[in-house]
C-alpha atoms as a PDB file:
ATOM      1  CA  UNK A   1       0.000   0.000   0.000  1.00  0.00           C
ATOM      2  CA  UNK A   2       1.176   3.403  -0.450  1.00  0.00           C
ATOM      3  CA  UNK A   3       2.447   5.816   1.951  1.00  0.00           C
ATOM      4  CA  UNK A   4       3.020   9.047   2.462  1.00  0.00           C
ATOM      5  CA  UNK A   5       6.141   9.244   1.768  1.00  0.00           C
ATOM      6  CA  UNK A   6       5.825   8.184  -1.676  1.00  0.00           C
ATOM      7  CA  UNK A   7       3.971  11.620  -2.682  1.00  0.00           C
ATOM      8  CA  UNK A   8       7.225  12.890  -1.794  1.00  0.00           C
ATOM      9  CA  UNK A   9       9.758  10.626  -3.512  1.00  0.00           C
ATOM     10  CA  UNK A  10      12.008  12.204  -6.029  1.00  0.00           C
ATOM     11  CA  UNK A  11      11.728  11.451  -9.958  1.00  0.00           C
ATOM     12  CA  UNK A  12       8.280  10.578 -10.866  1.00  0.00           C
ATOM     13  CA  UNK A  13       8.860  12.251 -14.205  1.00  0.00           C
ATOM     14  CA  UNK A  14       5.470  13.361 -14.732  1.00  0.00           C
ATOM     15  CA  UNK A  15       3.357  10.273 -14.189  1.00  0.00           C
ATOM     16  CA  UNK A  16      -0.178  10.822 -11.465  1.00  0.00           C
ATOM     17  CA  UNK A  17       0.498  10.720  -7.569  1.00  0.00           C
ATOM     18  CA  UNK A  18      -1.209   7.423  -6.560  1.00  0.00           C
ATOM     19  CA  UNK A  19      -4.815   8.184  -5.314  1.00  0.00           C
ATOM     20  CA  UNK A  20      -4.731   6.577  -2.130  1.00  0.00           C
ATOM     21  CA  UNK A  21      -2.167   8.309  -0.598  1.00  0.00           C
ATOM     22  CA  UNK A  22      -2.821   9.410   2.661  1.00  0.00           C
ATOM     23  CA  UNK A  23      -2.392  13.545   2.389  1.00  0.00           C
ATOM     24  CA  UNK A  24      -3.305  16.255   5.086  1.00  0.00           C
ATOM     25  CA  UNK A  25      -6.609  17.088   4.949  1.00  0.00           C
ATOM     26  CA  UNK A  26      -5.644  20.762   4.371  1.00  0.00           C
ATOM     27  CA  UNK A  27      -4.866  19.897   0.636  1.00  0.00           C
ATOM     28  CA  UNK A  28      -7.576  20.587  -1.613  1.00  0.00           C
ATOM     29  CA  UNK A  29      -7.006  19.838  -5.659  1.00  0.00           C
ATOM     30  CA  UNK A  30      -7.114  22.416  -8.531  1.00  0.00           C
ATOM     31  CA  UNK A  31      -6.851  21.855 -12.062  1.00  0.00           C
ATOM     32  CA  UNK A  32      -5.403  23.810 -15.033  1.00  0.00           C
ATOM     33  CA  UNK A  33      -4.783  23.372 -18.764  1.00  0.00           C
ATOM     34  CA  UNK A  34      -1.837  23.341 -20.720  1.00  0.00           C
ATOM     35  CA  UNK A  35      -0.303  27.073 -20.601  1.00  0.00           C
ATOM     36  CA  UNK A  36      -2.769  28.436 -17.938  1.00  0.00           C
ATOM     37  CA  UNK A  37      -1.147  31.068 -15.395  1.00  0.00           C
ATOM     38  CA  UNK A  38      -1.688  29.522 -11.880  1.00  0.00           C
ATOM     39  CA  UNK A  39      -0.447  32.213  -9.726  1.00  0.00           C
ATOM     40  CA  UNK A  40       1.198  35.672 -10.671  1.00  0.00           C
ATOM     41  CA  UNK A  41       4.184  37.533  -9.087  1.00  0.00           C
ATOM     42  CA  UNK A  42       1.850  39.570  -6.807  1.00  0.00           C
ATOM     43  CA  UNK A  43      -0.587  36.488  -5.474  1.00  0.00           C
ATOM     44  CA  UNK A  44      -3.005  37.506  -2.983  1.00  0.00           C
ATOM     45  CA  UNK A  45      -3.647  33.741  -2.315  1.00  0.00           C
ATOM     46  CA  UNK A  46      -0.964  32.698   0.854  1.00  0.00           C
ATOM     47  CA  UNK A  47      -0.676  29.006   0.015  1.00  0.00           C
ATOM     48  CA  UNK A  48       1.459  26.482  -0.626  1.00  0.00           C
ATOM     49  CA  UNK A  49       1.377  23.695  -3.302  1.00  0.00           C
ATOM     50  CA  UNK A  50       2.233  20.320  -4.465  1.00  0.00           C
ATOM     51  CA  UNK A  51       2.003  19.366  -7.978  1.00  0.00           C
ATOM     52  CA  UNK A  52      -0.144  15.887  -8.326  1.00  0.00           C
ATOM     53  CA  UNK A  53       0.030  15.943 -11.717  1.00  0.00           C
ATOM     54  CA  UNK A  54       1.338  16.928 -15.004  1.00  0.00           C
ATOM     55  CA  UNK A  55       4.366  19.462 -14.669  1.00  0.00           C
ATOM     56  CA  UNK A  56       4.144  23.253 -13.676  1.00  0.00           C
ATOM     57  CA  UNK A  57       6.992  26.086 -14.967  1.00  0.00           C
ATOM     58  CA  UNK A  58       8.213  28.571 -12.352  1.00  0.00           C
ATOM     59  CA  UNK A  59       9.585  31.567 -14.881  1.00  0.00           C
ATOM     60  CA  UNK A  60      10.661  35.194 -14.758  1.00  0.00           C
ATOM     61  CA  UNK A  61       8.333  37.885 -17.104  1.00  0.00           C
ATOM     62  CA  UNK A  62       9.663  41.462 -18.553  1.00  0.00           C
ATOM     63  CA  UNK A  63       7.430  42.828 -20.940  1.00  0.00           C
ATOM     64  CA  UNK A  64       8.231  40.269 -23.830  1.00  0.00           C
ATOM     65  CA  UNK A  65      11.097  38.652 -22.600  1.00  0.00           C
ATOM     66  CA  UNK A  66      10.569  34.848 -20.284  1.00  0.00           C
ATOM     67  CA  UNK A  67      13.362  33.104 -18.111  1.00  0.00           C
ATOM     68  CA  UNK A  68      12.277  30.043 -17.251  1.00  0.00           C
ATOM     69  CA  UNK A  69      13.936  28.755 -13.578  1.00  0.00           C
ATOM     70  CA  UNK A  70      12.409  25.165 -12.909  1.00  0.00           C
ATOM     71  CA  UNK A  71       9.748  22.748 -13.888  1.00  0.00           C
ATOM     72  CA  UNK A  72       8.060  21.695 -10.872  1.00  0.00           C
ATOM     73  CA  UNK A  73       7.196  17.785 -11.279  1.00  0.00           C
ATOM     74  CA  UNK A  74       4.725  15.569  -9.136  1.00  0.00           C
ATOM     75  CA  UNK A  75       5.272  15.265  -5.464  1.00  0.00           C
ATOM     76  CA  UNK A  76       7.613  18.856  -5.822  1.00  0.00           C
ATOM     77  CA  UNK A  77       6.148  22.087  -3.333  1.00  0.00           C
ATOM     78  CA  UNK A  78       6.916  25.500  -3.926  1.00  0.00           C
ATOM     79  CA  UNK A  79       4.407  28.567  -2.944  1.00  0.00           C
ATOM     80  CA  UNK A  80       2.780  31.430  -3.797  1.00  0.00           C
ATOM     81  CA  UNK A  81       5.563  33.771  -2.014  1.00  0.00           C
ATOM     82  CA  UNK A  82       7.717  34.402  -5.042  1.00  0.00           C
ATOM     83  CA  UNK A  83       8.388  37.277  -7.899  1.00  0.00           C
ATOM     84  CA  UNK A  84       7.749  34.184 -10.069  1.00  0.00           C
ATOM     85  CA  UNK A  85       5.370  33.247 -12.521  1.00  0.00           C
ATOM     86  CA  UNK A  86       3.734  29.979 -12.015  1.00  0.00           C
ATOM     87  CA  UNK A  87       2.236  28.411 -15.100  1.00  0.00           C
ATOM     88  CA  UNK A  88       1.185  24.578 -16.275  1.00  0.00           C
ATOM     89  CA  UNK A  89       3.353  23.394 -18.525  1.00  0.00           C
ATOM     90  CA  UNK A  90       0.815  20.780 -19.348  1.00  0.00           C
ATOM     91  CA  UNK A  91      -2.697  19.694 -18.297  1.00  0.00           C
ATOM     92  CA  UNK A  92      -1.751  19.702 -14.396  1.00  0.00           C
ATOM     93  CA  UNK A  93      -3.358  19.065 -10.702  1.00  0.00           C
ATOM     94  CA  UNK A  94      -2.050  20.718  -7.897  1.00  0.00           C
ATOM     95  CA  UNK A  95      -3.107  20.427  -4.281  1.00  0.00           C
ATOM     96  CA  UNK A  96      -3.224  23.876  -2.080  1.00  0.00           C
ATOM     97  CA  UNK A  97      -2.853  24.449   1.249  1.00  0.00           C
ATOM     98  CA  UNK A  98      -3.555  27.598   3.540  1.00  0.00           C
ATOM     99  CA  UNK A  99       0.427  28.296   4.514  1.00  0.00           C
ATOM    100  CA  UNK A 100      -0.694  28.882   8.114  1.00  0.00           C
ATOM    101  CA  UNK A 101      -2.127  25.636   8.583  1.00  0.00           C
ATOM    102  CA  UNK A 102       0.422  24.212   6.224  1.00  0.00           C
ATOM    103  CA  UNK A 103       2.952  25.526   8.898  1.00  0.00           C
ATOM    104  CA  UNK A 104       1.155  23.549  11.984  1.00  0.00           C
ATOM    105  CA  UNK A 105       1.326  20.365  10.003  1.00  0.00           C
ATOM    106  CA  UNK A 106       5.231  20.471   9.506  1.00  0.00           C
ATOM    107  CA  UNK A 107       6.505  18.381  12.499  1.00  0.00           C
ATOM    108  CA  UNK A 108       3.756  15.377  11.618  1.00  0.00           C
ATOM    109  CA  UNK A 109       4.605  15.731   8.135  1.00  0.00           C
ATOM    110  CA  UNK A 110       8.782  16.118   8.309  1.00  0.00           C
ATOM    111  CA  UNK A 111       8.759  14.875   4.634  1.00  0.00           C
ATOM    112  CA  UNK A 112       6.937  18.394   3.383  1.00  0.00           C
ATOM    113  CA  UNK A 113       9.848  20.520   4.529  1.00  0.00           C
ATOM    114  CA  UNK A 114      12.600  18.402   3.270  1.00  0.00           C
ATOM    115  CA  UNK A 115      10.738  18.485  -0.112  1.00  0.00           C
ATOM    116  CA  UNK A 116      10.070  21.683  -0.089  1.00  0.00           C
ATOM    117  CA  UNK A 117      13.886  22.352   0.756  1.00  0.00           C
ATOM    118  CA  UNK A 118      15.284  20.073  -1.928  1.00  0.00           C
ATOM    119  CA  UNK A 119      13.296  21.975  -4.658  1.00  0.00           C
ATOM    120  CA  UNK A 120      14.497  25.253  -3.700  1.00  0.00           C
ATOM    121  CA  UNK A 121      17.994  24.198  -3.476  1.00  0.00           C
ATOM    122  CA  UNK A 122      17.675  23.197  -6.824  1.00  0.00           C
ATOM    123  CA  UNK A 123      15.897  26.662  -8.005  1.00  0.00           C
ATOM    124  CA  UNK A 124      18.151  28.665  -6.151  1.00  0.00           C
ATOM    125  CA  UNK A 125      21.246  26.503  -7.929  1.00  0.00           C
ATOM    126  CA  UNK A 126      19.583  26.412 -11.648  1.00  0.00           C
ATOM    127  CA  UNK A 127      19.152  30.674 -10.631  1.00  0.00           C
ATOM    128  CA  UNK A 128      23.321  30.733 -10.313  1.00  0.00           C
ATOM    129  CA  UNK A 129      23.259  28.229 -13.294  1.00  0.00           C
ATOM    130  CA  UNK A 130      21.395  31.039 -15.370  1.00  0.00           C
ATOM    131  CA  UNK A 131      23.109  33.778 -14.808  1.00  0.00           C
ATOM    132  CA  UNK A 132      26.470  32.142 -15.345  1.00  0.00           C
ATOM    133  CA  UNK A 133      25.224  31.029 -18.426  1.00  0.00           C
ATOM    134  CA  UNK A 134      23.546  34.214 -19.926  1.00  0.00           C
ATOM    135  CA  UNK A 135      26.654  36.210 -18.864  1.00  0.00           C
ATOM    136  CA  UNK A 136      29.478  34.022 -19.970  1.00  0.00           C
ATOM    137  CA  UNK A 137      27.786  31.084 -22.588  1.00  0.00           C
ATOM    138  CA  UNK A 138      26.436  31.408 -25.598  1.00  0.00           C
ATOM    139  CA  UNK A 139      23.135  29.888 -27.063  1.00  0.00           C
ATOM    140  CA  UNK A 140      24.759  27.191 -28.123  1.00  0.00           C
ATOM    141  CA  UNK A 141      27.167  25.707 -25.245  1.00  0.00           C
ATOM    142  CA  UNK A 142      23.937  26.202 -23.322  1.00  0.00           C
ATOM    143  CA  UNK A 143      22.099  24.139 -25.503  1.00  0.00           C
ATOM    144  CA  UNK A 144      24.855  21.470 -25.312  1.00  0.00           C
ATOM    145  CA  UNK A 145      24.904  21.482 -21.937  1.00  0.00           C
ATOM    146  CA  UNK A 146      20.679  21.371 -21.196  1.00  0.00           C
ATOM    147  CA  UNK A 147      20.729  17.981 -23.829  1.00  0.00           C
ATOM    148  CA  UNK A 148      23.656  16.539 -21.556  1.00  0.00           C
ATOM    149  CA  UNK A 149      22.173  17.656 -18.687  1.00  0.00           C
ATOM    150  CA  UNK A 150      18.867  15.805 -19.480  1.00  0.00           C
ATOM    151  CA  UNK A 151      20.342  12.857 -20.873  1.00  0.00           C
ATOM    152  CA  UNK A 152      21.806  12.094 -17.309  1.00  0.00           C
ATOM    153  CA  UNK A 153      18.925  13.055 -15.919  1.00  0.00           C
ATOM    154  CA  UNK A 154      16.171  11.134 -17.659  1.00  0.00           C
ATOM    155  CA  UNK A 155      18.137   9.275 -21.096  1.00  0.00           C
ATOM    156  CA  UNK A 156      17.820   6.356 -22.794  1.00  0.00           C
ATOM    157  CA  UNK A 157      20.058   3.961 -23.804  1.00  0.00           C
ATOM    158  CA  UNK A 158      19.282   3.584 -28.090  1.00  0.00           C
ATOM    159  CA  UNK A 159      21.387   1.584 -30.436  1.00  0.00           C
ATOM    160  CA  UNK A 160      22.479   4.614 -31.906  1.00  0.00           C
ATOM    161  CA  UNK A 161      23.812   6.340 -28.488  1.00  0.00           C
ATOM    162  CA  UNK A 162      21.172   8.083 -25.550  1.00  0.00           C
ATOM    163  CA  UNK A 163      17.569   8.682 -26.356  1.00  0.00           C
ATOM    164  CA  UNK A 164      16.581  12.096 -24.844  1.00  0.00           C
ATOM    165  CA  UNK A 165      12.635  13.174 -24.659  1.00  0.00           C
ATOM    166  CA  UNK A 166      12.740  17.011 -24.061  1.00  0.00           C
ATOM    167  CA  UNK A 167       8.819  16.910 -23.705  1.00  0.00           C
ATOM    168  CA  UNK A 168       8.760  20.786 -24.887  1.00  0.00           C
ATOM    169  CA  UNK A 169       7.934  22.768 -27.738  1.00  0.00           C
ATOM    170  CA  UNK A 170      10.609  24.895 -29.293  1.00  0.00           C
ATOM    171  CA  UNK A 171       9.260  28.170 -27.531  1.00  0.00           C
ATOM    172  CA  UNK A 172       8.859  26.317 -24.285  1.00  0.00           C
ATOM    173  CA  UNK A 173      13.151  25.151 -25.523  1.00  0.00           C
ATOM    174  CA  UNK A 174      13.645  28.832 -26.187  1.00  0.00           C
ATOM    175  CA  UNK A 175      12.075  30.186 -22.651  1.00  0.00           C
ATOM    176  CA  UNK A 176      14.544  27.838 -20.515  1.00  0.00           C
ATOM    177  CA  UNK A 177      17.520  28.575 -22.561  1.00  0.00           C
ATOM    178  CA  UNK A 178      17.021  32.359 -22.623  1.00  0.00           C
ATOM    179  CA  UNK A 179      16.872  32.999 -26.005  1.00  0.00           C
ATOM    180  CA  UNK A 180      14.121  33.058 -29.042  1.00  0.00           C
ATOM    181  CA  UNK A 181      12.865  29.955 -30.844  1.00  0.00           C
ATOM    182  CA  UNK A 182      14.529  31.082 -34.121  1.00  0.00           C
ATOM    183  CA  UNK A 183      17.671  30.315 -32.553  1.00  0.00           C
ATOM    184  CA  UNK A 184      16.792  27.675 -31.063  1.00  0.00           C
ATOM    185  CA  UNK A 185      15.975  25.594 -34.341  1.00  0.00           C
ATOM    186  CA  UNK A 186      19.307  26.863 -36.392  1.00  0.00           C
ATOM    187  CA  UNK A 187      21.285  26.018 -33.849  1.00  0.00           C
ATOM    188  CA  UNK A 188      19.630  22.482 -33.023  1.00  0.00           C
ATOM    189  CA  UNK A 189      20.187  22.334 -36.925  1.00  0.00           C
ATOM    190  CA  UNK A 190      23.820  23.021 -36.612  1.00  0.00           C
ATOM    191  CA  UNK A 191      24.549  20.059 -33.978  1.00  0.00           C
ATOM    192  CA  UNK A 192      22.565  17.776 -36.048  1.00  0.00           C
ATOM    193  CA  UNK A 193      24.345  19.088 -39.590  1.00  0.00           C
ATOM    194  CA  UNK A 194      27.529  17.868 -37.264  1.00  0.00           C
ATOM    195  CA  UNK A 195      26.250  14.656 -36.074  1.00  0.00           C
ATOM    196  CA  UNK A 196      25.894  15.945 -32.894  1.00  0.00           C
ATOM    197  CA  UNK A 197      22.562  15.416 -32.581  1.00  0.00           C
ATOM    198  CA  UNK A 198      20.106  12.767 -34.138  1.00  0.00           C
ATOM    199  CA  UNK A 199      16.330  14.204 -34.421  1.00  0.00           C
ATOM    200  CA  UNK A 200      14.266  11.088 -33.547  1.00  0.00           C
ATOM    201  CA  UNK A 201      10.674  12.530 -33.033  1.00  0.00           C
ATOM    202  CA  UNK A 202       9.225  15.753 -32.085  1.00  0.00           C
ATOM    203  CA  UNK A 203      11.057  16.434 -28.867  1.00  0.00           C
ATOM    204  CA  UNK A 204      12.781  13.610 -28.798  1.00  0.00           C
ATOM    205  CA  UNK A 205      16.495  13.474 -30.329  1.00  0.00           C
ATOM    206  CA  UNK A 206      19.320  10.896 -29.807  1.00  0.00           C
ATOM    207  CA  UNK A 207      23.065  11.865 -28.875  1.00  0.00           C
ATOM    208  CA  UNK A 208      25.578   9.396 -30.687  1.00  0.00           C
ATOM    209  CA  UNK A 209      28.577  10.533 -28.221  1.00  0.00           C
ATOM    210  CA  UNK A 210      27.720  12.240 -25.017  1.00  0.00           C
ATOM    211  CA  UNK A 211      31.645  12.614 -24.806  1.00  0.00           C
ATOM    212  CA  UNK A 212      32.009  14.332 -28.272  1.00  0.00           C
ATOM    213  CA  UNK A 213      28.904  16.534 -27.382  1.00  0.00           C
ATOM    214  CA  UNK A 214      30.148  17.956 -24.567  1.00  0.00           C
ATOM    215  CA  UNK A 215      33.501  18.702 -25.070  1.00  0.00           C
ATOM    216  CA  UNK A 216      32.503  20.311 -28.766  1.00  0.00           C
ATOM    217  CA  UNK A 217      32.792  23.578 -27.831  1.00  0.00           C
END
């Protein structure tokens, strides 16, 4: 049987939270289609979430310009107390909880706050990660190094190297890398021109040499 713990376990990659998990009652589920705005920068809502299901983008907005920081998978908790944009990246259910009374049910729930710790460590380090990149990298090294980044994450071995299913569009490609889906495509053109890069579907592409990709620049 499930327990709670497993709502909190690290790499479901997108697949529904079991439904007989055993949750504080102070959760209460809302649903959102692909590309919906779930909270703004200036929420009047005080609550914190967990994403059930689906996948939800925590991004940066000025005027036409998007920086996207992390995309929150199932069993990850963030909250409304951010400059951040929160947005479904794809059909998703979240569960919401008053932050007052999600604050009384920390010591019978220890697993929320080492969650909720683990996925702002890893904001706060894919923040650095940005600005490093948009001050010293260019588009493509930071291309290079998202593929390589998600192939160790979540690849595939294929018989013609690692299998890697980005799951985006090219705008949503574009809005993590910090740069305009134009790029994006010529320069995903130039790695595959030099058999860096294999396309294998839409989103999906195969790296023949992980070592060869990464130390091309």
């Amino acid at each position: 049987m499930a327990t709670r713990m497993d709502l909190f376990r690290p790499g479901l990659s997108g697949r529904p939270l079991p439904k007989d998990l055993a949750l504080p009652d102070i959760f209460a589920p809302r649903s959102y289609a692909r590309r919906e705005i779930i909270f703004g920068p200036h929420a009047e809502e005080d609550l914190v979430f967990v994403v059930a299901s689906g996948r939800v983008r925590i991004f940066f907005a000025h005027e036409d310009k998007e920086l996207t920081l992390s995309i929150l998978r199932p069993g990850d908790i963030y909250s409304t107390h951010t400059r951040a944009w929160v947005q479904a990246y794809k059909n998703s259910t979240i569960l919401v909880a008053d932050t007052r009374a999600f604050r009384k049910h920390i010591e019978e729930y220890p697993e929320l706050t080492l969650t909720m710790a683990r996925v702002l460590g890893d904001l706060l380090k894919k923040s650095y990660s940005h600005i490093l990149n948009l001050a010293f990298k260019n588009v493509r090294r930071r291309l290079e190094e998202f593929l390589l980044h998600e192939a160790r994450r979540s690849g595939r071995p294929h018989a013609r190297g690692t299998l890697v299913d980005l799951d985006m569009t090219g705008e949503q490609l574009a809005a993590m890398l910090g740069t305009t889906r134009q790029t994006v495509s010529s320069t995903l053109g130039e790695l595959i021109n030099e058999g860096l890069l294999a396309k294998e579907g839409r989103g999906s592409y195969i790296i023949p040499d992980m070592n060869r990709l990464r130390h091309s620049g």
